[in-house]
C-alpha atoms as a PDB file:
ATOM      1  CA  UNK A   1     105.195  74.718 105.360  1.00  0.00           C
ATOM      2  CA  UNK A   2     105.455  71.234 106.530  1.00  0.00           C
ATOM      3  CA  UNK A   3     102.541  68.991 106.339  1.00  0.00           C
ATOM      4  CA  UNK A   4     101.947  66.540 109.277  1.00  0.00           C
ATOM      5  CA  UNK A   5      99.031  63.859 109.877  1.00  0.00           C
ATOM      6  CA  UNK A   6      97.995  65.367 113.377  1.00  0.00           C
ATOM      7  CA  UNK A   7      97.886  68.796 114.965  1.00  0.00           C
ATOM      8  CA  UNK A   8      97.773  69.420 118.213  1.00  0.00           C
ATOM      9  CA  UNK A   9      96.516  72.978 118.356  1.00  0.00           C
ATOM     10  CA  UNK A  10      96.190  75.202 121.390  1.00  0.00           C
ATOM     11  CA  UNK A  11      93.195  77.433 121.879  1.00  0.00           C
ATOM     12  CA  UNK A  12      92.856  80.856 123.803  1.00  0.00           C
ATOM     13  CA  UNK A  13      92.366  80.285 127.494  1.00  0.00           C
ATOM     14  CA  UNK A  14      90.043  83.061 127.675  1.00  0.00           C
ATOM     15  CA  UNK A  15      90.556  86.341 124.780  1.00  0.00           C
ATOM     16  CA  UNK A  16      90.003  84.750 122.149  1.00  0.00           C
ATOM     17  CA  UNK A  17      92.489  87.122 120.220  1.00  0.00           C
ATOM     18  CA  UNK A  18      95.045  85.129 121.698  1.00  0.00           C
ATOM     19  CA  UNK A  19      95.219  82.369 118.879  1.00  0.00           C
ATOM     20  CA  UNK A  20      97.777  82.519 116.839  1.00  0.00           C
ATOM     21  CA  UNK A  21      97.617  82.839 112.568  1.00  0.00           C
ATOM     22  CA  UNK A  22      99.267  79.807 111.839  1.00  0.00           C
ATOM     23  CA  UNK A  23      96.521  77.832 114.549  1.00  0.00           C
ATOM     24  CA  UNK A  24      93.584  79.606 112.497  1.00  0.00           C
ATOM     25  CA  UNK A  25      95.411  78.236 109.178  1.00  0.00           C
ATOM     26  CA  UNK A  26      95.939  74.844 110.351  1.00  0.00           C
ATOM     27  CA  UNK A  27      92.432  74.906 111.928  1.00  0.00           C
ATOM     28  CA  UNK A  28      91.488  76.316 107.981  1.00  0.00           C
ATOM     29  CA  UNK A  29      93.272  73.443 106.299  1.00  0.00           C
ATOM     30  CA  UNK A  30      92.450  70.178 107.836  1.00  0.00           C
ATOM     31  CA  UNK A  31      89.913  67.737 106.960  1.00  0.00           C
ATOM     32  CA  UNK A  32      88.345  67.234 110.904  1.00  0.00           C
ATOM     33  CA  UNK A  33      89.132  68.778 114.380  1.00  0.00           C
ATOM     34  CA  UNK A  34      88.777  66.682 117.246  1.00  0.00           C
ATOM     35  CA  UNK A  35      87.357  68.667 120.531  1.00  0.00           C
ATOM     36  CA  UNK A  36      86.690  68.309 123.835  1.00  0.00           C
ATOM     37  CA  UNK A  37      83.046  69.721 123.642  1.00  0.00           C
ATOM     38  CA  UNK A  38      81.621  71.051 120.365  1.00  0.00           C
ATOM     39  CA  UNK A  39      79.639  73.857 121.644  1.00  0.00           C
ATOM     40  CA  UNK A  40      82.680  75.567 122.897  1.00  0.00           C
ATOM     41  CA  UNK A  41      85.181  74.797 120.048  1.00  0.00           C
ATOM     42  CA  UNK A  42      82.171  75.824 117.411  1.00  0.00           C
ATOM     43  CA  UNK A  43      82.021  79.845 119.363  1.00  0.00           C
ATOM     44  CA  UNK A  44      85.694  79.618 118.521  1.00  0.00           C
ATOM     45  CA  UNK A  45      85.299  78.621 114.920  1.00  0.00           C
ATOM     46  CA  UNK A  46      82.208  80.552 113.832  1.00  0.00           C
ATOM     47  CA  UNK A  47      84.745  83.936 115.507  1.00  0.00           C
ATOM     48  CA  UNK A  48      87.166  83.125 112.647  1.00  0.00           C
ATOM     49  CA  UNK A  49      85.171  81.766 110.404  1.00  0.00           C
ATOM     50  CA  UNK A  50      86.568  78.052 110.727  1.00  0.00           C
ATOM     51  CA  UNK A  51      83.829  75.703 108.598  1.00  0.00           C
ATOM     52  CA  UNK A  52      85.995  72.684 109.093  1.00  0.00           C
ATOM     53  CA  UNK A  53      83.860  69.640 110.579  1.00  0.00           C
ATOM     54  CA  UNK A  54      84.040  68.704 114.551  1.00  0.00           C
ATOM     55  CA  UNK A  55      83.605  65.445 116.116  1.00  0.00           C
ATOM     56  CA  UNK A  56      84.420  65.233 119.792  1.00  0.00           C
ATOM     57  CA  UNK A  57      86.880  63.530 121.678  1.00  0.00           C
ATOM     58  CA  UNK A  58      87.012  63.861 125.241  1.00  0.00           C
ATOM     59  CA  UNK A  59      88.065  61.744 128.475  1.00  0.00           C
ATOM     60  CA  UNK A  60      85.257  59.768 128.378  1.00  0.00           C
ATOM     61  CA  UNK A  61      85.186  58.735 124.485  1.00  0.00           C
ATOM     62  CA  UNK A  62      89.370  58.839 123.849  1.00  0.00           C
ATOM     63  CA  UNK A  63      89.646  54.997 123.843  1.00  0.00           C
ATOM     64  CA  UNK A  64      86.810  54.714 121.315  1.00  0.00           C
ATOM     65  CA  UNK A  65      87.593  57.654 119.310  1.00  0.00           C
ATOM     66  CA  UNK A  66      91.237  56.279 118.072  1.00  0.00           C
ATOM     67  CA  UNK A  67      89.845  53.210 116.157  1.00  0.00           C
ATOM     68  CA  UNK A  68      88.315  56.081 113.724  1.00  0.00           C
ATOM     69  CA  UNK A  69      91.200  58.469 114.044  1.00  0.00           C
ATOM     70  CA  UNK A  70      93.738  56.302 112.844  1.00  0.00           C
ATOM     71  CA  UNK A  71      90.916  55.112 109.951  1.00  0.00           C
ATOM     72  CA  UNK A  72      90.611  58.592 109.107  1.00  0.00           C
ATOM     73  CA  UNK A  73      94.697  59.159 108.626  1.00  0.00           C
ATOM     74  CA  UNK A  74      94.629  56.100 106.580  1.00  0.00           C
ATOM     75  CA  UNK A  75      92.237  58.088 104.409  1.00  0.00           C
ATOM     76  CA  UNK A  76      94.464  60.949 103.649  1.00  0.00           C
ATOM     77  CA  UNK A  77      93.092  62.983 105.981  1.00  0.00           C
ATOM     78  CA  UNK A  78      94.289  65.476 108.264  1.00  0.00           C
ATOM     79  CA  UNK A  79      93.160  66.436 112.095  1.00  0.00           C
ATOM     80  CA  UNK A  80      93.987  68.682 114.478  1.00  0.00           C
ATOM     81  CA  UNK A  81      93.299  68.186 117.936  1.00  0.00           C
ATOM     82  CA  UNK A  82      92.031  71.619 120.298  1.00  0.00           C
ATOM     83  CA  UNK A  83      90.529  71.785 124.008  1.00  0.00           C
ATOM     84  CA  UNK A  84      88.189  73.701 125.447  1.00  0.00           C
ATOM     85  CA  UNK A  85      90.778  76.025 126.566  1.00  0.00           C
ATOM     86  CA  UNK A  86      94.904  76.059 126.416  1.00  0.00           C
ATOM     87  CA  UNK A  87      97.211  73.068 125.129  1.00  0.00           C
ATOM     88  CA  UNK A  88      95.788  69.399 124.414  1.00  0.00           C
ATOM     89  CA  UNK A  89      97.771  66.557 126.510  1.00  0.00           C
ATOM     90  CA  UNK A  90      98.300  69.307 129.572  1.00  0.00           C
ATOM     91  CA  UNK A  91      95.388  68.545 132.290  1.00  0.00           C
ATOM     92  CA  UNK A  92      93.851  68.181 128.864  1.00  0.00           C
ATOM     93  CA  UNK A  93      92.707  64.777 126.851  1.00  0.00           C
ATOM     94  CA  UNK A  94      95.376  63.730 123.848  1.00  0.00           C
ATOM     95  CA  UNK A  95      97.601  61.613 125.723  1.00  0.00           C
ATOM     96  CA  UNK A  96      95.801  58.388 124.762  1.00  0.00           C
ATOM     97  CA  UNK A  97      95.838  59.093 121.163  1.00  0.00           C
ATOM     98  CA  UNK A  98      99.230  60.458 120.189  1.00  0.00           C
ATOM     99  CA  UNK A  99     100.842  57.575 122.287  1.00  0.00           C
ATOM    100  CA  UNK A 100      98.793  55.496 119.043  1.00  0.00           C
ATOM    101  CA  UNK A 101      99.208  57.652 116.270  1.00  0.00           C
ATOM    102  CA  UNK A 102     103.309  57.464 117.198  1.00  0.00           C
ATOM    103  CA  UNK A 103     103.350  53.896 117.588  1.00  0.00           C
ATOM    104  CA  UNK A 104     101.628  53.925 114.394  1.00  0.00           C
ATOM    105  CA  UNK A 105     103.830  55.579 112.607  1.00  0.00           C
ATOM    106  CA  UNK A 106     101.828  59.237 111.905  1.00  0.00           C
ATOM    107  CA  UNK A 107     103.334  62.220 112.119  1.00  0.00           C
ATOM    108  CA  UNK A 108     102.476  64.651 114.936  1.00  0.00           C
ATOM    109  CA  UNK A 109     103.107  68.256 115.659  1.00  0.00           C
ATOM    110  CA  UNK A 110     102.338  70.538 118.293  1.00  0.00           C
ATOM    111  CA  UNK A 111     101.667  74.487 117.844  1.00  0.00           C
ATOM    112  CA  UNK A 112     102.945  76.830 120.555  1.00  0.00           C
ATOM    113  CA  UNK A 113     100.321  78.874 121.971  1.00  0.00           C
ATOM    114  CA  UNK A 114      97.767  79.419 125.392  1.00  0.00           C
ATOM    115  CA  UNK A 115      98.709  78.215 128.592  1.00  0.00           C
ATOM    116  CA  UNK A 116      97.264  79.052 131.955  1.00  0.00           C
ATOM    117  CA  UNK A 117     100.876  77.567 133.721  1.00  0.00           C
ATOM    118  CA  UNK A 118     102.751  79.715 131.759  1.00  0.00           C
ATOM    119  CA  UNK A 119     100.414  83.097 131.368  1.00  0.00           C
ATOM    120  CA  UNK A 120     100.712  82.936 135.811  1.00  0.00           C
ATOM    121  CA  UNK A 121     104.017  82.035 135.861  1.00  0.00           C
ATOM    122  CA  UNK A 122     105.257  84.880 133.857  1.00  0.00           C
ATOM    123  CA  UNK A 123     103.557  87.266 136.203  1.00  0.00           C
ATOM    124  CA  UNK A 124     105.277  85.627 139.356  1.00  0.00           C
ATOM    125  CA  UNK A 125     108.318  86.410 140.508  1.00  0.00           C
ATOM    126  CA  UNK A 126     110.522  83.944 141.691  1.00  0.00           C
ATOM    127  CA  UNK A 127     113.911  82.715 143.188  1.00  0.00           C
ATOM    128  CA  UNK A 128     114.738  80.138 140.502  1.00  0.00           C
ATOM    129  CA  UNK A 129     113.046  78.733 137.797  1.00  0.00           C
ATOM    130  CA  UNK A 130     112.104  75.514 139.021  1.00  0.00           C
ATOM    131  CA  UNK A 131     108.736  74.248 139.871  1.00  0.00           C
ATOM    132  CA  UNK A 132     106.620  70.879 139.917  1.00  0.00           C
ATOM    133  CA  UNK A 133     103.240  71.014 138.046  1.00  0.00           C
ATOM    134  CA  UNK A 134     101.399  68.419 139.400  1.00  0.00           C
ATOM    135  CA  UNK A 135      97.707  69.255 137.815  1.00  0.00           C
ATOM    136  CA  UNK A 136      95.076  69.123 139.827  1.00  0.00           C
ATOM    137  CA  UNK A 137      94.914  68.125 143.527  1.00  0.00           C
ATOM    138  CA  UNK A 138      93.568  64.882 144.600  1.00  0.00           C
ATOM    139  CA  UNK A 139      90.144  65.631 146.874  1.00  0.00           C
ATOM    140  CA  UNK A 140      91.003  63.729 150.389  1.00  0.00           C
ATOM    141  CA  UNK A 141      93.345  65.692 152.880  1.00  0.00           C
ATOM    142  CA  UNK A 142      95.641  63.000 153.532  1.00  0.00           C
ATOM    143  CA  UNK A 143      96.358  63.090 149.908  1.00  0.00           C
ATOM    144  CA  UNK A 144      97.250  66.823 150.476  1.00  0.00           C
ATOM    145  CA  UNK A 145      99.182  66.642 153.070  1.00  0.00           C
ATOM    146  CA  UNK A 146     101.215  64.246 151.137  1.00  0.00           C
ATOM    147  CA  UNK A 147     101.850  66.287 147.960  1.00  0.00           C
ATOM    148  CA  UNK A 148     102.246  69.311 150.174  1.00  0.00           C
ATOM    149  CA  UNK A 149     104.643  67.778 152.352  1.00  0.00           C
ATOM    150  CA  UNK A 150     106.692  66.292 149.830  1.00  0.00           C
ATOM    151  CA  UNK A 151     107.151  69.315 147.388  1.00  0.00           C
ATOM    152  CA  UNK A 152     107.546  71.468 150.529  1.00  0.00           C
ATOM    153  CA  UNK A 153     111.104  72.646 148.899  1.00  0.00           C
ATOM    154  CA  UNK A 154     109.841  72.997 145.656  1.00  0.00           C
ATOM    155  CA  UNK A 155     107.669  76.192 144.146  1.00  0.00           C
ATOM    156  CA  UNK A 156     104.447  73.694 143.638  1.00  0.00           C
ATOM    157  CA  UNK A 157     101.412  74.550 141.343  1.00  0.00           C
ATOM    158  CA  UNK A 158      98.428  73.437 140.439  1.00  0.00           C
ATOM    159  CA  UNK A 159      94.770  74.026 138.746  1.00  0.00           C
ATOM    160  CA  UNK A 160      91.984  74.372 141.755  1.00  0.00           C
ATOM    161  CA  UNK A 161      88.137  74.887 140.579  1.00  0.00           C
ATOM    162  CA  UNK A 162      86.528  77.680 142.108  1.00  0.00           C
ATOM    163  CA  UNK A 163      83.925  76.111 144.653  1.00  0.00           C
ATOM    164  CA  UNK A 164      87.529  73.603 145.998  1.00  0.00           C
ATOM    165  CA  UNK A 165      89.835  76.612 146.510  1.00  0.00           C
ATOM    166  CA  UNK A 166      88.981  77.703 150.174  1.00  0.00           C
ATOM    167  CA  UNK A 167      88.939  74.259 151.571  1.00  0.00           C
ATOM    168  CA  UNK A 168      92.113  73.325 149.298  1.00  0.00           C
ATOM    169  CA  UNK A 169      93.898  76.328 150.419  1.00  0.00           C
ATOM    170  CA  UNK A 170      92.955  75.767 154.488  1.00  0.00           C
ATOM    171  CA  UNK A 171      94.103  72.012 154.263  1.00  0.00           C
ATOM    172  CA  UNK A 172      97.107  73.240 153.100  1.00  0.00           C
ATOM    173  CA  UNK A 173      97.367  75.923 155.643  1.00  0.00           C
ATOM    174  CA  UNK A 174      96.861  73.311 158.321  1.00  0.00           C
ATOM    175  CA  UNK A 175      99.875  71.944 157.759  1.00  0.00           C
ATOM    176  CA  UNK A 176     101.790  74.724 156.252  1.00  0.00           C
ATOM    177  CA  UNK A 177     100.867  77.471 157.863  1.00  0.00           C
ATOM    178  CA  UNK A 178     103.593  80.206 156.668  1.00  0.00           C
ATOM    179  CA  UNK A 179     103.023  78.833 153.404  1.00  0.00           C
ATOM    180  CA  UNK A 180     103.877  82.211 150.790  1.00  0.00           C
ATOM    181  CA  UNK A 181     101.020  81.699 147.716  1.00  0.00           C
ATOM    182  CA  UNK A 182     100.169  83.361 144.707  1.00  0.00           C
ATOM    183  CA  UNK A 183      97.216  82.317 142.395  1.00  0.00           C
ATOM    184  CA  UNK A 184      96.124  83.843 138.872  1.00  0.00           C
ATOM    185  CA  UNK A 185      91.859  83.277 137.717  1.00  0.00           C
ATOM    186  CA  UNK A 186      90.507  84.844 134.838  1.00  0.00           C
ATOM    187  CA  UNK A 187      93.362  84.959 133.325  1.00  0.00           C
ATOM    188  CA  UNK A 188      93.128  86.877 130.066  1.00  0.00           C
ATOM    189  CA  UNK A 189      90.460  87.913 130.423  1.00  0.00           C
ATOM    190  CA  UNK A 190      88.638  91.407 131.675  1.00  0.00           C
ATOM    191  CA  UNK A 191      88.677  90.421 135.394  1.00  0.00           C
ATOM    192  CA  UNK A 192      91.660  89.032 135.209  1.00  0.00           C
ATOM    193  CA  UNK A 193      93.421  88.783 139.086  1.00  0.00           C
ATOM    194  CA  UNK A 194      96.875  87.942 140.167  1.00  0.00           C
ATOM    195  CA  UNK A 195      96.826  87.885 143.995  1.00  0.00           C
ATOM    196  CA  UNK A 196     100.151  87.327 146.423  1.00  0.00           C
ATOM    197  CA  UNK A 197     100.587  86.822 149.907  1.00  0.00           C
ATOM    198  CA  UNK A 198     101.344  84.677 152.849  1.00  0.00           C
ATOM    199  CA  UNK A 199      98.370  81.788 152.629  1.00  0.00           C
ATOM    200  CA  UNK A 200      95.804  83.340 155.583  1.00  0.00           C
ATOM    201  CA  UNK A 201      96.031  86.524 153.854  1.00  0.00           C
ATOM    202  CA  UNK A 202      95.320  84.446 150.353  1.00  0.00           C
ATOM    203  CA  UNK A 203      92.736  82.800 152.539  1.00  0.00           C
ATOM    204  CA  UNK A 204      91.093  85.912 153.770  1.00  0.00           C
ATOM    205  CA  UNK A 205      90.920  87.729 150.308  1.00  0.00           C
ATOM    206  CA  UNK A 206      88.992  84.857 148.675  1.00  0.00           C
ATOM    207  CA  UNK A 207      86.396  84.817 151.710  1.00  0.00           C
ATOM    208  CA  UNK A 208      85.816  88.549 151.474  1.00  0.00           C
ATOM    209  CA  UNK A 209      85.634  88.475 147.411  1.00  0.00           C
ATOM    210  CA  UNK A 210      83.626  86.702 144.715  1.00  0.00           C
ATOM    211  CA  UNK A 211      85.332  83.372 143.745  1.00  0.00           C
ATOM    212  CA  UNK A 212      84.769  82.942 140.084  1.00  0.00           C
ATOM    213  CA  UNK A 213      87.132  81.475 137.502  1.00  0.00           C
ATOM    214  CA  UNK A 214      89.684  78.860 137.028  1.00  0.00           C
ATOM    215  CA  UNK A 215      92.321  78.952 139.378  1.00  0.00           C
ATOM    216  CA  UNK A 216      96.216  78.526 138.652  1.00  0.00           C
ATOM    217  CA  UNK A 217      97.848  78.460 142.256  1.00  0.00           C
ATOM    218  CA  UNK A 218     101.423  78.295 143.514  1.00  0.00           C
ATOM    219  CA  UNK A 219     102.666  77.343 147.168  1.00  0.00           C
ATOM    220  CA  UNK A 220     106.415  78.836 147.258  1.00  0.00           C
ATOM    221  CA  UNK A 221     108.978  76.679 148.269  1.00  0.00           C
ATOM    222  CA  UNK A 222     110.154  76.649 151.879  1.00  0.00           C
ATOM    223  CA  UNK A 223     113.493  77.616 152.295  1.00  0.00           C
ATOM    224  CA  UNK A 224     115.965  75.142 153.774  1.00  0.00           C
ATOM    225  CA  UNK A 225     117.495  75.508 157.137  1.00  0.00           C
ATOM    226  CA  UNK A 226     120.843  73.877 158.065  1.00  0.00           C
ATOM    227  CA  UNK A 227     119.360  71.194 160.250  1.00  0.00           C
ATOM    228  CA  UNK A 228     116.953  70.273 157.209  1.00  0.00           C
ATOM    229  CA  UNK A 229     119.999  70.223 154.756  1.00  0.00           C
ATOM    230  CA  UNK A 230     122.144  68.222 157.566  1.00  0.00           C
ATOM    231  CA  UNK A 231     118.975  65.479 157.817  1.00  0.00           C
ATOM    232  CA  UNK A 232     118.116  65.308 154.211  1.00  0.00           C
ATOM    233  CA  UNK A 233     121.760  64.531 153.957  1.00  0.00           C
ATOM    234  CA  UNK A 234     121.549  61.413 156.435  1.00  0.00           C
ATOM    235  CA  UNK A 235     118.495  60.493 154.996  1.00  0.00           C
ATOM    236  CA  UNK A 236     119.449  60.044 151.854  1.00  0.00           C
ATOM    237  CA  UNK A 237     122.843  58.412 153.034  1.00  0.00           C
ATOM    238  CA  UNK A 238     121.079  55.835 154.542  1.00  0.00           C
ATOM    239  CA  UNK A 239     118.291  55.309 152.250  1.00  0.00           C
ATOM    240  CA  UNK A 240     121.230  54.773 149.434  1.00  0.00           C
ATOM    241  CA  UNK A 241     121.929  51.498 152.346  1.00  0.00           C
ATOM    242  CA  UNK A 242     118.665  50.425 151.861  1.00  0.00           C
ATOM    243  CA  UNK A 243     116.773  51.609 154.768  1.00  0.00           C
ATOM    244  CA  UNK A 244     113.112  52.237 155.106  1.00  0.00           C
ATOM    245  CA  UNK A 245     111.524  55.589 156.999  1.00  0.00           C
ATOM    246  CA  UNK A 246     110.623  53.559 160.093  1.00  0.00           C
ATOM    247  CA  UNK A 247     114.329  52.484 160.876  1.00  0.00           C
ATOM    248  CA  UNK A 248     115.748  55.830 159.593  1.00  0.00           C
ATOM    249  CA  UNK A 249     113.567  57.560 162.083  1.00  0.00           C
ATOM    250  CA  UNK A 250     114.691  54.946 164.669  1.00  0.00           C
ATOM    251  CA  UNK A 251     118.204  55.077 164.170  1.00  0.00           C
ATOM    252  CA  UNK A 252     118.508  58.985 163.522  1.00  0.00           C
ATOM    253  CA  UNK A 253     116.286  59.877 166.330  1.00  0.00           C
ATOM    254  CA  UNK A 254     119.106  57.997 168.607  1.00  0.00           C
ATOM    255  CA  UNK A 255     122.017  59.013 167.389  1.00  0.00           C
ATOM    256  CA  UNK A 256     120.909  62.764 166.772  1.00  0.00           C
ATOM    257  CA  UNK A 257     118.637  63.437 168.713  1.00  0.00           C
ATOM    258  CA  UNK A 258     116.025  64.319 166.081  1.00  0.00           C
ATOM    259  CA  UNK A 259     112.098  64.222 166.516  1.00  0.00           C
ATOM    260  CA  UNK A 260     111.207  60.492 165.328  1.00  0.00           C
ATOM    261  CA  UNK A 261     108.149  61.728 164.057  1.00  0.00           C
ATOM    262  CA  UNK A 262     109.683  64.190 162.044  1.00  0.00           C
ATOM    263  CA  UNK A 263     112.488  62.006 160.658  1.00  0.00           C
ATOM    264  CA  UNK A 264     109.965  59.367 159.577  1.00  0.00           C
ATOM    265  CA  UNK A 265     107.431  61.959 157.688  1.00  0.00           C
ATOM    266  CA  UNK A 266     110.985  63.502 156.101  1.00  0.00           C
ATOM    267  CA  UNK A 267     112.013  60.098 154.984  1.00  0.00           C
ATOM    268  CA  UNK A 268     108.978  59.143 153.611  1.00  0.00           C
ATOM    269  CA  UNK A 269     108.328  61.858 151.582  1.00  0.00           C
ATOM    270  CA  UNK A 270     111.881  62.168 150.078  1.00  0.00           C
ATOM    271  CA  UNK A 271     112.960  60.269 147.439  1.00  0.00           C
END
């Protein structure tokens, strides 16, 4: 087997007989492992009886943490990088330091393994395999709207904690209200629950149940009627001339008839 300078190593989401062999040998083999939070990483480790040395590297700490890193490579030695749960670099720290270890000139490999996106996804069915992961969802409504507005045509997920999910899920419903959604929490594990409905039915199952668990959520995409096809087609034609939403909705709202209102949220949300 290959050796590399940096593993990026995903880590059960929840059963933790989900890891794969070769992530226990790799985890074996190197010289440190870089974690999120010790404590969790170490239940993982002491399970398979990992006794290779932590040091944590989080959010807060990743700036600081890649002086030593790239000392440590320099060394000889070899790291692997796990979460707390699921794939480094996705909602995850990681970002910061493989960006550095590349420019560098280390090598870096990823292992396949636990992820919540996928684990839900696989469950779903869907029209088409398309979606837009955006991570987690910003905290103000307006921001919301936005995101909900603009990936209105597209099957849109994202990671909600459990004490955010109500509200998150009525501020979308406010202005999506025959919004289709499906969400996944516990996934993995014994109280595992995949849930699918139209959103006040989604809405009303959460009130009348315990909320516990991550959440992995997905708002279905809207189909498109004609008249949205016909004015995302004018929209874009006159975007390509260099218009902005306020004189699109001016112009189309004359010369079609359309609500200005409407045009102008349409044009600024498309790009």
């Amino acid at each position: 087997m290959k050796e590399f300078d940096f593993y990026i190593v995903p880590t059960p989401i929840g059963n933790l007989g989900d890891i794969t062999l070769r992530a226990i040998e790799v985890l074996k083999s190197v010289d440190l492992i870089a974690c999120e939070d010790s404590r969790n990483t170490q239940k993982l480790l002491n399970h398979f009886q990992i006794k290779t040395k932590c040091f944590s590297y989080h959010k807060f700490n990743e700036k600081e943490r890649v002086a030593q890193i790239l000392n440590h490579l320099r060394d000889g030695k070899k790291i692997a990088l796990v979460s707390d749960a699921g794939t480094p670099l996705i909602c995850d720290p990681g970002s910061v330091i493989v960006k550095e270890l590349k420019s560098n000139g280390f090598s870096v490999t990823s292992l396949p393994g636990a992820n919540a996106v996928v684990t839900f996804l696989s469950q779903i069915s869907r029209e088409n395999e398309n979606f837009t992961f955006i991570g987690f969802l910003p905290k103000s409504n307006s921001q919301i709207q936005e995101i909900v507005t603009k990936y209105k045509y597209d099957n849109l997920i994202f990671y909600e904690s459990p004490n955010r999910i109500l509200n998150t899920l009525k501020t979308i419903s406010s202005y999506r209200p025959s919004a289709k959604v499906a969400f996944g929490r516990e996934l993995t594990k014994v109280f595992e629950e995949i849930y699918e409905s139209d959103i006040e039915n989604v809405i009303s199952h959460l009130e009348n149940n315990q909320v516990k668990g991550e959440f992995v959520v997905m708002i279905f995409a809207d189909e498109k009627s004609d008249v949205d096809c016909e004015l995302e087609s004018r929209v874009l034609a006159l975007k390509a001339f260099g218009y902005g939403a306020k004189d699109i909705s001016l112009i189309l709202s004359s010369l079609f008839k359309y609500n200005k209102n409407k045009v102008y949220k349409f044009a600024s949300n498309i790009k």
